[in-house]
C-alpha atoms as a PDB file:
ATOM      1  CA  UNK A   1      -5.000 -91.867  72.963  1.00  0.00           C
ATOM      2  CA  UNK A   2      -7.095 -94.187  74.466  1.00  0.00           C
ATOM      3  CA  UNK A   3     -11.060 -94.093  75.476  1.00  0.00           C
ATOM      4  CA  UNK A   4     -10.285 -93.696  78.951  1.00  0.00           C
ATOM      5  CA  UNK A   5      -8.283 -94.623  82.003  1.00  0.00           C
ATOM      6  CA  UNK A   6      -9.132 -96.795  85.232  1.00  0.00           C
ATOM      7  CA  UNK A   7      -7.347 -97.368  87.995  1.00  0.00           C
ATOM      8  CA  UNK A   8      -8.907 -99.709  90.840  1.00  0.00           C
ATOM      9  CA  UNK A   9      -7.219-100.727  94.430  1.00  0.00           C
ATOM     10  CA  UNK A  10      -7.992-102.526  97.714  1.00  0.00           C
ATOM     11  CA  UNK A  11      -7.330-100.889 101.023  1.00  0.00           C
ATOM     12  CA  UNK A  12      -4.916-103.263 102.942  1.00  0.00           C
ATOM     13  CA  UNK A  13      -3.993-106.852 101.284  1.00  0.00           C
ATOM     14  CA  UNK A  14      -6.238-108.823  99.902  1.00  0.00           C
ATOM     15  CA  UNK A  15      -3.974-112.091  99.219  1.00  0.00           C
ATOM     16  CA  UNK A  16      -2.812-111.693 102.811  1.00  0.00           C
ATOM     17  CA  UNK A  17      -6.218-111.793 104.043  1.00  0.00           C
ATOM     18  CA  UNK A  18      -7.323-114.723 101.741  1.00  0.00           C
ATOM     19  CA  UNK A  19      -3.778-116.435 103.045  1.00  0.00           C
ATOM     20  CA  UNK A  20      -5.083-116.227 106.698  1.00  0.00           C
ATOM     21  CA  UNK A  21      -8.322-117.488 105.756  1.00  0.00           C
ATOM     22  CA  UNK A  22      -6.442-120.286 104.134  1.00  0.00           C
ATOM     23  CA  UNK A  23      -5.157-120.954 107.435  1.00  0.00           C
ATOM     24  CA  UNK A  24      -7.083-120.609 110.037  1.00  0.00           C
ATOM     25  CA  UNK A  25      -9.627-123.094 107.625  1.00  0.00           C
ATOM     26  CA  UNK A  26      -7.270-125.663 107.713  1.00  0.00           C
ATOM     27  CA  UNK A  27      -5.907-125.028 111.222  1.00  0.00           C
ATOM     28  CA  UNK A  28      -9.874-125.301 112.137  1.00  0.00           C
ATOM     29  CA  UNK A  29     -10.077-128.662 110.797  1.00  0.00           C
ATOM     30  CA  UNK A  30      -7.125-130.042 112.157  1.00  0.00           C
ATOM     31  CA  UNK A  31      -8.585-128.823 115.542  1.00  0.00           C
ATOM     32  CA  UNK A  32     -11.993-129.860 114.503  1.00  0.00           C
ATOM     33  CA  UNK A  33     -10.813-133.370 114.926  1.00  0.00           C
ATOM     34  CA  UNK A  34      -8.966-133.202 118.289  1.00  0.00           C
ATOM     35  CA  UNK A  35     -11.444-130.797 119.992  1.00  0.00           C
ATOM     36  CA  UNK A  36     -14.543-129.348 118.273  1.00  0.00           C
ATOM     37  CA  UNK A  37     -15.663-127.546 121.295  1.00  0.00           C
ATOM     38  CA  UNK A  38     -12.421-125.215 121.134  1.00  0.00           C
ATOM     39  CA  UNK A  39     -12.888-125.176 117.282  1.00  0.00           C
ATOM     40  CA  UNK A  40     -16.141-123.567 117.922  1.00  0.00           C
ATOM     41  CA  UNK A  41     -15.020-121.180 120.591  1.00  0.00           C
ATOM     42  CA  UNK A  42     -12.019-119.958 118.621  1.00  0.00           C
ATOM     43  CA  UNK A  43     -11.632-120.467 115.351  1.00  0.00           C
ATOM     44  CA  UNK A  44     -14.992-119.543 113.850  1.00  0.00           C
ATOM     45  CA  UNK A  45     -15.138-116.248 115.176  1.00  0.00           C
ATOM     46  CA  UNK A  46     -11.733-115.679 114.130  1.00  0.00           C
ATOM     47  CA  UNK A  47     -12.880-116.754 110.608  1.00  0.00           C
ATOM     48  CA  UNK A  48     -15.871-114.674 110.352  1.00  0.00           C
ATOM     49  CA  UNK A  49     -13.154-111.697 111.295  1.00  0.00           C
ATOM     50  CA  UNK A  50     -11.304-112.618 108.560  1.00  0.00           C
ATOM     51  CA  UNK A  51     -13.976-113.196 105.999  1.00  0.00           C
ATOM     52  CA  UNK A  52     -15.578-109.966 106.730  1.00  0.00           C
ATOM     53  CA  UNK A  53     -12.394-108.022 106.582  1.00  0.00           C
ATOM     54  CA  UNK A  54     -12.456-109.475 102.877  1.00  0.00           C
ATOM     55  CA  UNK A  55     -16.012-108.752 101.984  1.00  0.00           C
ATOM     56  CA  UNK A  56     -16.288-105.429 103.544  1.00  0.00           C
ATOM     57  CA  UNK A  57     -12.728-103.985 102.240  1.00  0.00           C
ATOM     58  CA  UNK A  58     -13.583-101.042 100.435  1.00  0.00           C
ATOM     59  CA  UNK A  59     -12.559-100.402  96.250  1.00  0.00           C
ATOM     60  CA  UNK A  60     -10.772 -97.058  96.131  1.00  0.00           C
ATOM     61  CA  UNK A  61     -10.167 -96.104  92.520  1.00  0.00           C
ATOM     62  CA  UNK A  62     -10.471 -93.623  89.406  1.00  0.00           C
ATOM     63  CA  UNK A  63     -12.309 -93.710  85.843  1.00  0.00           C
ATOM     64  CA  UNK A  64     -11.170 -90.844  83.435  1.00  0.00           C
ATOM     65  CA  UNK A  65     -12.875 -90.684  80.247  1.00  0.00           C
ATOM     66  CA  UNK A  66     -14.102 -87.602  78.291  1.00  0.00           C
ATOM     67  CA  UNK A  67     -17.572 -87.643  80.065  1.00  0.00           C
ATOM     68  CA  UNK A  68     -15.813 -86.821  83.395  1.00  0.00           C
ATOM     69  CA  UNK A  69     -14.037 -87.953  86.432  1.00  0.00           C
ATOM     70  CA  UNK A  70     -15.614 -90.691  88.930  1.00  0.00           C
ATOM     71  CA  UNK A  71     -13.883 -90.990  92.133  1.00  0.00           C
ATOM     72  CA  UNK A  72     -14.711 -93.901  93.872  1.00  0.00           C
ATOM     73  CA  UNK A  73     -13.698 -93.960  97.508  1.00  0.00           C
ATOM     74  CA  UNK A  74     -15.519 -95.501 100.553  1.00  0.00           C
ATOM     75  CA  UNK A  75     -19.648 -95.277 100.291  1.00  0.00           C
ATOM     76  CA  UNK A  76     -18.834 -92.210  98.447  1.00  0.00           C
ATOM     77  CA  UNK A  77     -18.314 -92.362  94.986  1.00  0.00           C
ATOM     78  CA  UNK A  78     -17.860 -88.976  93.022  1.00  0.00           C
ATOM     79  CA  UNK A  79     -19.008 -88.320  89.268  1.00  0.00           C
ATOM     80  CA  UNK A  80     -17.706 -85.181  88.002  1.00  0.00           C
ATOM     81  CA  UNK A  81     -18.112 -83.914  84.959  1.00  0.00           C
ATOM     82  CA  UNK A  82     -15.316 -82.886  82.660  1.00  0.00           C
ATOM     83  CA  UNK A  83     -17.454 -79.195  82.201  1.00  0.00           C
ATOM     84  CA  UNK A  84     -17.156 -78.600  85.522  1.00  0.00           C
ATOM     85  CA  UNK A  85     -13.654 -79.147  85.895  1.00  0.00           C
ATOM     86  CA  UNK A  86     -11.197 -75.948  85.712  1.00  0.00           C
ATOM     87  CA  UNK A  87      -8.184 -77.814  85.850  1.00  0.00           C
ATOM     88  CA  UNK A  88      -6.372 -80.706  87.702  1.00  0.00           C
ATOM     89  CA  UNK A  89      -3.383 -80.319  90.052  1.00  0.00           C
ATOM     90  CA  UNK A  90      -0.387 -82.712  90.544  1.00  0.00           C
ATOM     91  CA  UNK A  91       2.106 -82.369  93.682  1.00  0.00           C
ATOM     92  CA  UNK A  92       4.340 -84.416  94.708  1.00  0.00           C
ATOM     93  CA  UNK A  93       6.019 -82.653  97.810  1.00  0.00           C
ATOM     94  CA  UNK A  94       5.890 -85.902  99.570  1.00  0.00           C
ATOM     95  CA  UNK A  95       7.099 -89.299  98.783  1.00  0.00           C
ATOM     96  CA  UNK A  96       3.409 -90.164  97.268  1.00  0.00           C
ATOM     97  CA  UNK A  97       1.989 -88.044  94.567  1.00  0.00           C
ATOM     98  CA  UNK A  98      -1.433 -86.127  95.110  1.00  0.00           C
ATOM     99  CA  UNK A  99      -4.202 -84.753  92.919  1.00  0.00           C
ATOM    100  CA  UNK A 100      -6.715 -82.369  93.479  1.00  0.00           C
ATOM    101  CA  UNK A 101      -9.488 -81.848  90.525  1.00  0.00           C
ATOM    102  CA  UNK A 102     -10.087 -77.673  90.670  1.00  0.00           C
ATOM    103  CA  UNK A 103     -13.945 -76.873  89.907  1.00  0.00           C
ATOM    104  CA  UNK A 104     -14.310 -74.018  87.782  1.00  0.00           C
ATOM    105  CA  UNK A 105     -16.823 -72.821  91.211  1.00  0.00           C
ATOM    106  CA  UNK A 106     -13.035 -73.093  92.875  1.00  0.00           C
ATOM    107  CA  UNK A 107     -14.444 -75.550  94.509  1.00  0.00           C
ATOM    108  CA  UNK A 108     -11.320 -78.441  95.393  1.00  0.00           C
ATOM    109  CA  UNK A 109     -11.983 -82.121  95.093  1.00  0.00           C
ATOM    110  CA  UNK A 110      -9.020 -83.676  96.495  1.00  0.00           C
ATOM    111  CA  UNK A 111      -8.709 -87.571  95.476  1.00  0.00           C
ATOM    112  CA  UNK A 112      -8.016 -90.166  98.016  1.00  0.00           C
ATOM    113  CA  UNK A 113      -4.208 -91.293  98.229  1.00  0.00           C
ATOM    114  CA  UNK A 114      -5.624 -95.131  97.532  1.00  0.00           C
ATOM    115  CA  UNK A 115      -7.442 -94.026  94.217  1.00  0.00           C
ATOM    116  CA  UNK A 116      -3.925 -92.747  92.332  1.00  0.00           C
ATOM    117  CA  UNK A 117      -1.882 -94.881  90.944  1.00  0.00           C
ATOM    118  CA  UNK A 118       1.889 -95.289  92.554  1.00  0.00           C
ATOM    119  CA  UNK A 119       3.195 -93.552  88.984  1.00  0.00           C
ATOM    120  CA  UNK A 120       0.631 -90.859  87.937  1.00  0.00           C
ATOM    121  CA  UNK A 121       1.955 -90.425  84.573  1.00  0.00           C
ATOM    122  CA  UNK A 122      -0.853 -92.744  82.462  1.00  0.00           C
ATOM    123  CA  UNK A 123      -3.679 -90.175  84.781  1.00  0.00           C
ATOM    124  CA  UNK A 124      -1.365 -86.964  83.401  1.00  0.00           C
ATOM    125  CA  UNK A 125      -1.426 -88.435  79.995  1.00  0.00           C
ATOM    126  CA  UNK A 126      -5.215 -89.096  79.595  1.00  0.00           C
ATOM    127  CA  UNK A 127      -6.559 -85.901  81.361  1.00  0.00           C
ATOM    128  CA  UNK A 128      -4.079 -84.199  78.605  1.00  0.00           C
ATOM    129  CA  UNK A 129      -5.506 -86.100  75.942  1.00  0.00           C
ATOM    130  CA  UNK A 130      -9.158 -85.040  77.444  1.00  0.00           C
ATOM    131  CA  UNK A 131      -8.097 -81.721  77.211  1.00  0.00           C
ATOM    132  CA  UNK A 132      -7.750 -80.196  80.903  1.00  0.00           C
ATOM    133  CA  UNK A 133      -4.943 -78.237  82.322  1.00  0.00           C
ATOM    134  CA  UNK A 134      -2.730 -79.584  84.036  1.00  0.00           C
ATOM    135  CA  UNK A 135      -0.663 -77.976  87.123  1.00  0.00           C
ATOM    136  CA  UNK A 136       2.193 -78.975  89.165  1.00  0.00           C
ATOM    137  CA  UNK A 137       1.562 -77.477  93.330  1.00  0.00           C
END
């Protein structure tokens, strides 16, 4: 098996976002020449929107590797380490699969729906090749 897995994501679209930066740039410029003054007043707060919308976009995502889990989700990213993990749980009662890493406290960390991949299979694989149970909810 391999040395680990990763699995990385953007909340929301990020090629849409850079798409309506695209546009309101060159819709700015073309406006820039007719009448600055409106340029101003719209069009560069709308592209500050836009540009922070794409700097501020949070990374949701997962690294598996036989150190441990990290969860990384909002401000918050998780490191757990594969000792402390009991055993991780699959369900997929709804049309997107969830997973919740058991503590062997019983404590449940339950991963973000934007840090799984769409087909869980490759997470499944390397958590069986590092070793943990694996249960279907």
């Amino acid at each position: 098996m391999t040395d680990g897995f990763e699995y990385r994501a953007r909340a929301g679209n990020l090629p849409l976002s850079i798409a309506a930066f695209a546009g309101l740039s060159l819709l700015a410029a073309v406006i820039w020449t007719v009448a600055p003054a409106y340029a101003l007043i719209l069009m560069v707060p709308a592209l500050g929107i836009v540009l922070y919308q794409i700097v501020v976009s949070p990374v949701y995502g997962i690294r598996v590797s036989k150190d441990g889990w990290e969860v990384l989700a909002d401000d918050t990213d998780h490191m757990i380490p594969a000792s402390e993990i009991a055993h991780v749980r699959f369900s997929d009662k709804k049309d997107r699969p969830r997973c919740t890493i058991v503590l062997k406290d019983g404590t449940e960390v339950s991963l973000p729906d934007a840090a799984l991949p769409a087909d869980p299979m490759a997470l499944i694989r390397q958590a069986s090749a590092n070793g943990l149970n694996i249960r279907q909810a």
